[in-house]
C-alpha atoms as a PDB file:
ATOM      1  CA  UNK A   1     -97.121 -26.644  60.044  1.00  0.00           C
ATOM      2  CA  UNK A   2     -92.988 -26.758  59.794  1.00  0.00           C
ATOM      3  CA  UNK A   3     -92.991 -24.433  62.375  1.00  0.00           C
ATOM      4  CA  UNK A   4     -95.152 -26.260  65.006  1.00  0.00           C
ATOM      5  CA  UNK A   5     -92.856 -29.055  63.866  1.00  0.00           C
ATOM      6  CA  UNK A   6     -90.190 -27.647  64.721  1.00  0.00           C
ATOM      7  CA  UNK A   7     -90.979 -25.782  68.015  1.00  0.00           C
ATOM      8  CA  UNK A   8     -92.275 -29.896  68.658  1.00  0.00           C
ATOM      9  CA  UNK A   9     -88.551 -30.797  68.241  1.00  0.00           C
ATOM     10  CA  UNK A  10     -86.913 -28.097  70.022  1.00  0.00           C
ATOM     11  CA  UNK A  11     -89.330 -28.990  73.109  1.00  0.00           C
ATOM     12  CA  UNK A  12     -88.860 -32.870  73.012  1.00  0.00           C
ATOM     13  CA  UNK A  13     -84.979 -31.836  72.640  1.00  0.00           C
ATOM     14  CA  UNK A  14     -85.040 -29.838  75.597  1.00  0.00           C
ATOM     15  CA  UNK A  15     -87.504 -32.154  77.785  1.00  0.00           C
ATOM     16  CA  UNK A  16     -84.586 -34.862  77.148  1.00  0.00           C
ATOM     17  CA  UNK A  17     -81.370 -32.780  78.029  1.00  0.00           C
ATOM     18  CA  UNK A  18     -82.151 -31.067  80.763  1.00  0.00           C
ATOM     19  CA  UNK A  19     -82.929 -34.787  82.213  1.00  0.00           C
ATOM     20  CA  UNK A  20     -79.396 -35.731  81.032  1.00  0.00           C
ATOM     21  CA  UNK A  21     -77.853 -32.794  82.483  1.00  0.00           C
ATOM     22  CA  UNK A  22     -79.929 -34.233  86.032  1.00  0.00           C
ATOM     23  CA  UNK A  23     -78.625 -37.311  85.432  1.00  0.00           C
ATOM     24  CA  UNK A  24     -75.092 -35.682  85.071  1.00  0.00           C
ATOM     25  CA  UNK A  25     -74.966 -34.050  87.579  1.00  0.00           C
ATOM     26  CA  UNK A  26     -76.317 -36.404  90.130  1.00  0.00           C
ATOM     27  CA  UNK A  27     -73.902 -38.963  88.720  1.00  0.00           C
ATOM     28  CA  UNK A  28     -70.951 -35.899  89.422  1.00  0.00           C
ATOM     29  CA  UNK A  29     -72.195 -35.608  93.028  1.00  0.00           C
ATOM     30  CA  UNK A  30     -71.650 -39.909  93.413  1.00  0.00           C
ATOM     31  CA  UNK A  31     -68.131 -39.688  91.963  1.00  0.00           C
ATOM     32  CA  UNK A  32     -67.313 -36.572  94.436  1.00  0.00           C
ATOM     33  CA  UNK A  33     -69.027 -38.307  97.648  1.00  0.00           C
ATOM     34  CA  UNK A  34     -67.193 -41.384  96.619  1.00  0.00           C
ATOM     35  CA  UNK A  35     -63.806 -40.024  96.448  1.00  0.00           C
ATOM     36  CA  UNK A  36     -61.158 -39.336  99.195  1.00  0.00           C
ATOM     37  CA  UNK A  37     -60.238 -35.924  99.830  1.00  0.00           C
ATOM     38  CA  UNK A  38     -56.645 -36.474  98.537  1.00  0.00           C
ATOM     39  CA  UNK A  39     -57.927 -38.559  95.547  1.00  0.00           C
ATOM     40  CA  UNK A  40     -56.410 -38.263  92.142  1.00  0.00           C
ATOM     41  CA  UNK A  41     -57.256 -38.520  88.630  1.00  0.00           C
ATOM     42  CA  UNK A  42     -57.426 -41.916  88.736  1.00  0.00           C
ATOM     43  CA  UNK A  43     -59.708 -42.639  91.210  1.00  0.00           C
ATOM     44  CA  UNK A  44     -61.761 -40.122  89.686  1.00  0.00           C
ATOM     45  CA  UNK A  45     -61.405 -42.372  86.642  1.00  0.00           C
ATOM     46  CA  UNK A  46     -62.472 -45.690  89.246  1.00  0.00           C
ATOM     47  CA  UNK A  47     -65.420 -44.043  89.991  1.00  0.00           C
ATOM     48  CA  UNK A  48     -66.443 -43.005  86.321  1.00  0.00           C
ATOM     49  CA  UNK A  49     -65.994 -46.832  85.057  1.00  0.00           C
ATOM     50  CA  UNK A  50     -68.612 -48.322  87.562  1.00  0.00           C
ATOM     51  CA  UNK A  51     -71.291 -49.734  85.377  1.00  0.00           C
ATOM     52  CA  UNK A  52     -73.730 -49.946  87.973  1.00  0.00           C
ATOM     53  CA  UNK A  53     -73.862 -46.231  88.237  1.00  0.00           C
ATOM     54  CA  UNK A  54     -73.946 -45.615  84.710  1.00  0.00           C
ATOM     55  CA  UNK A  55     -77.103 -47.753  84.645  1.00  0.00           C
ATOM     56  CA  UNK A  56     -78.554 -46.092  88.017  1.00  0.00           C
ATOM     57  CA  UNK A  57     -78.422 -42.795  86.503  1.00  0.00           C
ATOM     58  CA  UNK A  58     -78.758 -42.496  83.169  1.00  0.00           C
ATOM     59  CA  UNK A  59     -80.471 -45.955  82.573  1.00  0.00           C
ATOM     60  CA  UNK A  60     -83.004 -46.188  85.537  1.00  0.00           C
ATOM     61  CA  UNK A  61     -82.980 -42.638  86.545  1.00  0.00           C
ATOM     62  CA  UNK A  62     -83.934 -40.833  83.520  1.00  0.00           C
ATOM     63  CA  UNK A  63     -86.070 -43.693  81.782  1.00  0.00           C
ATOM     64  CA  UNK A  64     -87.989 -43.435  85.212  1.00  0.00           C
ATOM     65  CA  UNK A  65     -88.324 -39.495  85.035  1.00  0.00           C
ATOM     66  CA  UNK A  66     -89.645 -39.605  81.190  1.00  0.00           C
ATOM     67  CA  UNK A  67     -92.528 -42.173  82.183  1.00  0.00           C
ATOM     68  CA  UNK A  68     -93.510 -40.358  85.237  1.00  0.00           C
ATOM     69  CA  UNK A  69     -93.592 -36.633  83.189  1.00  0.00           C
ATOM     70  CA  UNK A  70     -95.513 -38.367  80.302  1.00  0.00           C
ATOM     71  CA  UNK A  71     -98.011 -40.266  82.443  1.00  0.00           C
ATOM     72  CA  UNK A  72     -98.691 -36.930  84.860  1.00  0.00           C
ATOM     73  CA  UNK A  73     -99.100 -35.150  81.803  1.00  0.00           C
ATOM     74  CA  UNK A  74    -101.570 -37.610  80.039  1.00  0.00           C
ATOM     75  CA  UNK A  75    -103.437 -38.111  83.038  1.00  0.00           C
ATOM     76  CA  UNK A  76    -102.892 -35.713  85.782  1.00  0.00           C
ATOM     77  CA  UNK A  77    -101.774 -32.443  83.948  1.00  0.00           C
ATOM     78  CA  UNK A  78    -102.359 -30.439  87.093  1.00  0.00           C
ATOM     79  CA  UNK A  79    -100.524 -32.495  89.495  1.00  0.00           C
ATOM     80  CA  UNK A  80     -98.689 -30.421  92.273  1.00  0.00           C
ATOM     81  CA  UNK A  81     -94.994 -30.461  92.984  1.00  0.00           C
ATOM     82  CA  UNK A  82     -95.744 -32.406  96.003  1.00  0.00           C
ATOM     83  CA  UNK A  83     -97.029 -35.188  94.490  1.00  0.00           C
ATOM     84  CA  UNK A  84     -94.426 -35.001  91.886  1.00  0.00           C
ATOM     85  CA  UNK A  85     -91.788 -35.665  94.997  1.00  0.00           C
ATOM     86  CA  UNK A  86     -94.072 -37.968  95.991  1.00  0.00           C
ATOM     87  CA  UNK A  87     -93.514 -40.184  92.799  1.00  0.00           C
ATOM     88  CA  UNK A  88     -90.197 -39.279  92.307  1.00  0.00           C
ATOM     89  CA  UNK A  89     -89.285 -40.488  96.330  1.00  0.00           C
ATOM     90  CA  UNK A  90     -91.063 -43.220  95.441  1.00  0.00           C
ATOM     91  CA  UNK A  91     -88.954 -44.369  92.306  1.00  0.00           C
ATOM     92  CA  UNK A  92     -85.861 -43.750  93.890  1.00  0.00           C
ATOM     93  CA  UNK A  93     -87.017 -46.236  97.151  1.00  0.00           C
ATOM     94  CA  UNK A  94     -88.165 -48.901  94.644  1.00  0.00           C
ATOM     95  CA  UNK A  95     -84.866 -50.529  93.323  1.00  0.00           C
ATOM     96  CA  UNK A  96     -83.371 -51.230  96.980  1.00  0.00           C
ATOM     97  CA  UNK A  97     -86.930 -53.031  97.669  1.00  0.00           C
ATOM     98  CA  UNK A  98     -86.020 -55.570  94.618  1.00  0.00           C
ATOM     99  CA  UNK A  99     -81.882 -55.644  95.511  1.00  0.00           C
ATOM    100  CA  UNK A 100     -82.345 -55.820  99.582  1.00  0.00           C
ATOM    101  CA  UNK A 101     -85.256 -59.077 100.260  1.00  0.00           C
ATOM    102  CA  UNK A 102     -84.292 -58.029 103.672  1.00  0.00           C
ATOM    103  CA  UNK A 103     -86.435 -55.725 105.109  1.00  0.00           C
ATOM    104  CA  UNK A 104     -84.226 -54.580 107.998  1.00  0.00           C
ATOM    105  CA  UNK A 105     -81.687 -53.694 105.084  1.00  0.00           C
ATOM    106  CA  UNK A 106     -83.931 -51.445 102.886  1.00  0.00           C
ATOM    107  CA  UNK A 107     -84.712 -48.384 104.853  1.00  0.00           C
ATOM    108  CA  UNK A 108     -81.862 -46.248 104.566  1.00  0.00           C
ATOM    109  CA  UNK A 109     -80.367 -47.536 101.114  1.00  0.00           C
ATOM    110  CA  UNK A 110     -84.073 -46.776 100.173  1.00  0.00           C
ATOM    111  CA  UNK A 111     -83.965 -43.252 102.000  1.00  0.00           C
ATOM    112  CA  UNK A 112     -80.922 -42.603 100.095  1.00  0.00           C
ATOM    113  CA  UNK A 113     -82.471 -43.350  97.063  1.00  0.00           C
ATOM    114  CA  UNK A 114     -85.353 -41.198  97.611  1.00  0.00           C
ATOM    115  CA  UNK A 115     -82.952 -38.216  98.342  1.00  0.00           C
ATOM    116  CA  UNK A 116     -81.197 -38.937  94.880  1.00  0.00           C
ATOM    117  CA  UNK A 117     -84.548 -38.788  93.100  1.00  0.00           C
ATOM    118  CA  UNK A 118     -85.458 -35.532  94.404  1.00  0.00           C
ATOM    119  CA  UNK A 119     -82.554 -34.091  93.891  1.00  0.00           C
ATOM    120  CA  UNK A 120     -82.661 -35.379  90.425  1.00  0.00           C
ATOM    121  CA  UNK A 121     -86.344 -33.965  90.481  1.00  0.00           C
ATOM    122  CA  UNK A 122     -84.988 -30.616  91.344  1.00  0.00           C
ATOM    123  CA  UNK A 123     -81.661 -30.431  89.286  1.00  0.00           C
ATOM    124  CA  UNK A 124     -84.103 -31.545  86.009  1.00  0.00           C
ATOM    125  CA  UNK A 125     -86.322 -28.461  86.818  1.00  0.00           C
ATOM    126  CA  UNK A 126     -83.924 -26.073  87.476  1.00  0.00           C
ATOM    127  CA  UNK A 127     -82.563 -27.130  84.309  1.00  0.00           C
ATOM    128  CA  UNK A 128     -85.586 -26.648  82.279  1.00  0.00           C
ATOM    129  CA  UNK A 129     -85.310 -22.933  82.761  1.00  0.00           C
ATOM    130  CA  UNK A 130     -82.033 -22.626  81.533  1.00  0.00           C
ATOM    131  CA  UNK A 131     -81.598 -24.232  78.045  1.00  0.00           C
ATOM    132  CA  UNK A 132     -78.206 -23.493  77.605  1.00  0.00           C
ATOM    133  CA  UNK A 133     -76.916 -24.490  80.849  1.00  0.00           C
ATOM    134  CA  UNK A 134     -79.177 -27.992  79.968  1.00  0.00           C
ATOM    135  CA  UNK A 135     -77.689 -28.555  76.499  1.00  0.00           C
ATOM    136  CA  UNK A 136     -74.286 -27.944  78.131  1.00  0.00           C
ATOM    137  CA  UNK A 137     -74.428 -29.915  81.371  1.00  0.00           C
ATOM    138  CA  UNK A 138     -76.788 -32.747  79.021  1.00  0.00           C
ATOM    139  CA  UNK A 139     -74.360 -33.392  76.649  1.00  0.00           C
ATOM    140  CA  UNK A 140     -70.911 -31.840  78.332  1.00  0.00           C
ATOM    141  CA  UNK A 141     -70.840 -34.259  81.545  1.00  0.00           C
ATOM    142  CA  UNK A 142     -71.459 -37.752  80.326  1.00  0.00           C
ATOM    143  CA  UNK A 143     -68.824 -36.441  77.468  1.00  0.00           C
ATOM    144  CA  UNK A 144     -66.245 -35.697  80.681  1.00  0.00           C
ATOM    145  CA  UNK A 145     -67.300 -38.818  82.503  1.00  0.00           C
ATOM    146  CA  UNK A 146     -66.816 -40.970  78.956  1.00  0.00           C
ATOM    147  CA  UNK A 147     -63.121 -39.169  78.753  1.00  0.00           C
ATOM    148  CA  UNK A 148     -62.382 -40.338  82.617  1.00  0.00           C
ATOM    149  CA  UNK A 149     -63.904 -44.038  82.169  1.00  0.00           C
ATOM    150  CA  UNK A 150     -61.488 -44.520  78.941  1.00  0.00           C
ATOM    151  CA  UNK A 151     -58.630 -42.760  79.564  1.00  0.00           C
ATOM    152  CA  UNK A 152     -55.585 -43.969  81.610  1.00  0.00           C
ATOM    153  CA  UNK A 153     -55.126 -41.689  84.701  1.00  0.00           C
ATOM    154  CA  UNK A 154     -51.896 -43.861  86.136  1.00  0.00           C
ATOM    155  CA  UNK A 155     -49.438 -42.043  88.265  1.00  0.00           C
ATOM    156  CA  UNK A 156     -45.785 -42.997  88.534  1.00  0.00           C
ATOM    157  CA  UNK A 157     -43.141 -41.269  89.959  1.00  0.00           C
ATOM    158  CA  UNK A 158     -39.604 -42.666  90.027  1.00  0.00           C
ATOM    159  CA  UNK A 159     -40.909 -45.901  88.485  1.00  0.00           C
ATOM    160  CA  UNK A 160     -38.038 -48.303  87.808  1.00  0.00           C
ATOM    161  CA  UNK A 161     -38.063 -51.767  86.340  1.00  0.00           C
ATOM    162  CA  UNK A 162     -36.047 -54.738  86.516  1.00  0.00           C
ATOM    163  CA  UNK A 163     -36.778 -57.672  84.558  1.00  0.00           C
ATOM    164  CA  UNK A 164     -35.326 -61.042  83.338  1.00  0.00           C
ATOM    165  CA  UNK A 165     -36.409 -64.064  82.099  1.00  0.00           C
ATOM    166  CA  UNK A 166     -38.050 -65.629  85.025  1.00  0.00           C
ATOM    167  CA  UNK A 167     -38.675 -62.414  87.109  1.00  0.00           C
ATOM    168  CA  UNK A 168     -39.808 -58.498  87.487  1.00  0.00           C
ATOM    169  CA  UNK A 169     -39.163 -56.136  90.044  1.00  0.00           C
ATOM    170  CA  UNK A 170     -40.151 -52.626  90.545  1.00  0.00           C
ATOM    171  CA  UNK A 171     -39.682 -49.664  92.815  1.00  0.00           C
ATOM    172  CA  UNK A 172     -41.704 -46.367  92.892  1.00  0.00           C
ATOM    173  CA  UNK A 173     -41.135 -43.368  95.037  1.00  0.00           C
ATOM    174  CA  UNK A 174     -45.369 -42.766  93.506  1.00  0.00           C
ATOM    175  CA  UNK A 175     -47.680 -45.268  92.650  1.00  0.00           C
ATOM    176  CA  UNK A 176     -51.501 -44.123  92.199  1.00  0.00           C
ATOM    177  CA  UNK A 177     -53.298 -46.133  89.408  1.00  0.00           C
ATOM    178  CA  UNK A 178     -52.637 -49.265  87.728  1.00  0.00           C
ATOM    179  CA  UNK A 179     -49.633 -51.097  85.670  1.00  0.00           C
ATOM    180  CA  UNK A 180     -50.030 -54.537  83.843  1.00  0.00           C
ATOM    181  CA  UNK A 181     -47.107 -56.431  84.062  1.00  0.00           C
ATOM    182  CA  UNK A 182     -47.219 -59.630  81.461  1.00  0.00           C
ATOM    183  CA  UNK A 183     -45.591 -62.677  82.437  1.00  0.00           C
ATOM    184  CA  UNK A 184     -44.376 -64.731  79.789  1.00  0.00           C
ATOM    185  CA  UNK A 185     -44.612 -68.288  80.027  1.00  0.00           C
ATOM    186  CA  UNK A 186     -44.468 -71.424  77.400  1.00  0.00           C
ATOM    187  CA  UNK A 187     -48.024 -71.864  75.821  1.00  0.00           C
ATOM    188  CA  UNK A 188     -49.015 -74.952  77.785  1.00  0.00           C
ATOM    189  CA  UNK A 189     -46.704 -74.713  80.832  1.00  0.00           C
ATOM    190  CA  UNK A 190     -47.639 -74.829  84.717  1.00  0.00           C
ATOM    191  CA  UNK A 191     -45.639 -72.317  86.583  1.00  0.00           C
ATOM    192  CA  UNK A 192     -45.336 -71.187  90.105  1.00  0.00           C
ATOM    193  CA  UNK A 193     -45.523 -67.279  90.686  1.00  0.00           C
ATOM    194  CA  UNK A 194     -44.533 -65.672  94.031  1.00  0.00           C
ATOM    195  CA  UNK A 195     -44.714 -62.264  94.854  1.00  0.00           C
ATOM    196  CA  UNK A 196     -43.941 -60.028  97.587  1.00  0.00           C
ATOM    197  CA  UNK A 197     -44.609 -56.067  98.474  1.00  0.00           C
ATOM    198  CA  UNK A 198     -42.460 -54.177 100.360  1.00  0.00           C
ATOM    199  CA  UNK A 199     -44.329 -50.768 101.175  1.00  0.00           C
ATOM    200  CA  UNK A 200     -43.818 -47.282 102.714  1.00  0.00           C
ATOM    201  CA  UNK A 201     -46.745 -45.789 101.741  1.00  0.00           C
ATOM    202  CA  UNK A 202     -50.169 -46.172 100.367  1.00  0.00           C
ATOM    203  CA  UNK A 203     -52.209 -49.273  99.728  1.00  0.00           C
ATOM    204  CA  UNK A 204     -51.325 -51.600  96.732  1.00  0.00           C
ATOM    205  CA  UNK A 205     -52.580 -54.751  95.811  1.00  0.00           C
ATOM    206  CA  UNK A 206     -52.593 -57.389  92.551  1.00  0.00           C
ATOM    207  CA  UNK A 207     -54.675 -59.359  90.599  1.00  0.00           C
ATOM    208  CA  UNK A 208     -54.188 -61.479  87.383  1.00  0.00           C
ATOM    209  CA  UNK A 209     -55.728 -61.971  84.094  1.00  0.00           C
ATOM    210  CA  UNK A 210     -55.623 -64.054  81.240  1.00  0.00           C
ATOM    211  CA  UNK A 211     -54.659 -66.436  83.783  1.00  0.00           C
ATOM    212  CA  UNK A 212     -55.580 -70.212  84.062  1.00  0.00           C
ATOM    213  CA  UNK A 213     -55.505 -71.397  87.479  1.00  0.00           C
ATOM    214  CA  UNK A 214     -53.952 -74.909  87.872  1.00  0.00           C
ATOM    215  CA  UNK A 215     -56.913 -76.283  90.413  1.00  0.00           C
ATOM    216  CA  UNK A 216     -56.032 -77.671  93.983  1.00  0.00           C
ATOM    217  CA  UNK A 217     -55.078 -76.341  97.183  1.00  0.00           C
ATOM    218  CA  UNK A 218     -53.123 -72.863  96.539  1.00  0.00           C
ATOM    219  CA  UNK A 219     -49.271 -73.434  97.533  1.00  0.00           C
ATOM    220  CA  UNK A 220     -49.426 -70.402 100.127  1.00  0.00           C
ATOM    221  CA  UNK A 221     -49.912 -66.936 100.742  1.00  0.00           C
ATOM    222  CA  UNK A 222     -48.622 -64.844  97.982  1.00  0.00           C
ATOM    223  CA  UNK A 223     -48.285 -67.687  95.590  1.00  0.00           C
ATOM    224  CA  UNK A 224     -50.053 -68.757  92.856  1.00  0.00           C
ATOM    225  CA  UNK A 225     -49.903 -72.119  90.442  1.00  0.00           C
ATOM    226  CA  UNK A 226     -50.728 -71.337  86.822  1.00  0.00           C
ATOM    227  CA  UNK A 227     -50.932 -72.709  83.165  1.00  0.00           C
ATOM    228  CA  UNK A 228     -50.018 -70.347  80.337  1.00  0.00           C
ATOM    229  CA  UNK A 229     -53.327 -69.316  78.118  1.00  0.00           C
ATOM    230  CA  UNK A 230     -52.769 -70.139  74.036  1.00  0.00           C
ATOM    231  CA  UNK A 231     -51.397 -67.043  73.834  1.00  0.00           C
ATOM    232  CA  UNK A 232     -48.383 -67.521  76.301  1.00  0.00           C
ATOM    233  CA  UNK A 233     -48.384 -64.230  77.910  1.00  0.00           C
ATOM    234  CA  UNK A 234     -50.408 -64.410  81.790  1.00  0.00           C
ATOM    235  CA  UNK A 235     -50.909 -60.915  82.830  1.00  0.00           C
ATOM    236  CA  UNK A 236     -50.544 -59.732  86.577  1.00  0.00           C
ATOM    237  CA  UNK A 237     -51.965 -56.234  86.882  1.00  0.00           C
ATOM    238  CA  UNK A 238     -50.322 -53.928  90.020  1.00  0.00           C
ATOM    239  CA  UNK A 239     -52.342 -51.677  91.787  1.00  0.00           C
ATOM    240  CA  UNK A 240     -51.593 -48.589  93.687  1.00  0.00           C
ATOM    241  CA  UNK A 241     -53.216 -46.260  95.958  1.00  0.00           C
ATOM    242  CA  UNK A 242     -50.475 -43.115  96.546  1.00  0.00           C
ATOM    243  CA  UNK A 243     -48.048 -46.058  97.083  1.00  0.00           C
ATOM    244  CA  UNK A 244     -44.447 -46.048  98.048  1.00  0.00           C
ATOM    245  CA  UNK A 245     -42.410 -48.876  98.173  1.00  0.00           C
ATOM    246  CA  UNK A 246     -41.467 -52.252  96.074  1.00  0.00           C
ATOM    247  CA  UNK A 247     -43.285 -55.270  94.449  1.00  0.00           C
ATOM    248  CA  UNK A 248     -41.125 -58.126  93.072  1.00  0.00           C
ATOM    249  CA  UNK A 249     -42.357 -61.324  91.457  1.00  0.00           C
ATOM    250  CA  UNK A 250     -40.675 -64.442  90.641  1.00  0.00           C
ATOM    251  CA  UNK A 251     -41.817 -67.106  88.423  1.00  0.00           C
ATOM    252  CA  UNK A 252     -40.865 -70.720  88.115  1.00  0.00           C
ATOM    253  CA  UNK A 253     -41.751 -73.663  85.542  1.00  0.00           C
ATOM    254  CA  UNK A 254     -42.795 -76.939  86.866  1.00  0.00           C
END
């Protein structure tokens, strides 16, 4: 009886990873098609941290796969591969009919989503025949993706600061990732921040957080009117994409 027990567990075990390592690896083949071919750490890192995905894949994808296997197997034991692709094209087509209400706009996110299925189909039964390779890629690449999503990937090169009491300036011969720069203004206050970017290279950009907008008609481009959270400290966070150059910002109490 232990021993049927246990062969039970090894085979519900192994029915689950080698659909994680599917899910894996399907979710490693987004992150690659996503990226640029002269990406970097950090936009590997982007990619790992979109929560859509991570619910695509490993929420949808595999909770999909375990009712389909469970219900063919209940009811249709001897069901062919080619209905199994059938079912799995199906599920992968299904989610773009509930996002897209726009018929002209669901055939080829749907068509993509049918490919992604069966490939998931296929990676999850090549996987099944290797249980090492499935424990490995099951539990090694959402491990790897986990590491990427929380670690800080930031590249700097020459990065030097200047700040004072009412400004912050910065120059970088390499900028590819992202750099919060806090802004410290009197709990309460209103202040005026204006910024500017002088580039060579790359793309860059900014947003801000823990910021309170003061509401009205914004004072002009590359200016923003704020009032200082409880905590004092408004955060502007820089962002660069293999950047060059300079970004300077200047803030002023009102």
């Amino acid at each position: 009886m232990k021993d049927r027990e246990g062969i039970k567990r090894k085979r519900i075990w192994s029915f689950i990873l080698s659909k994680l390592a599917a899910a894996g690896t399907l979710f490693s083949v987004f992150v690659i098609i996503a990226l640029e071919d002269d990406a970097g750490l950090y936009q590997i890192s982007e990619a790992a941290r979109f929560p859509y995905l991570w619910w695509l894949v490993y929420g949808y994808a595999v909770m999909y796969s375990i009712l389909v296997e469970l219900i063919l197997l209940k009811f249709f034991p001897q069901a062919k591969v080619g209905v199994r692709m059938v079912v799995y094209g199906a599920g992968g087509f299904a989610p773009f009919v509930v996002f897209f209400f726009n018929p002209n706009y669901i055939a080829i996110p749907g068509l993509i989503g049918s490919v992604c299925a069966l490939f998931f189909y296929v990676a999850d039964s090549l996987y099944r025949r290797t249980k090492l390779m499935s424990a490995v890629a099951g539990l090694g690449i959402p491990a790897v993706l986990l590491i990427f999503a929380g670690g800080d990937f930031t590249e700097t090169k020459q990065w030097r600061e200047i700040r004072t009491h009412s400004s912050y300036e910065v120059s970088f011969a390499y900028f590819n990732g992202e750099k919060a720069v806090p802004v410290p203004i009197k709990q309460g206050e209103t202040a005026l921040l204006t910024y500017s970017w002088t580039m060579k290279n790359g793309g860059y950009g900014v947003r801000f957080t823990d910021v309170k907008q003061v509401p009205g008609d914004p004072p002009g481009d590359n200016k923003i009117r704020i009032r200082a959270p409880e905590s004092g400290i408004s955060t502007l966070i820089l962002t660069g994409d293999h950047a060059e150059g300079t970004f300077r910002v200047e803030w002023t109490a009102e």
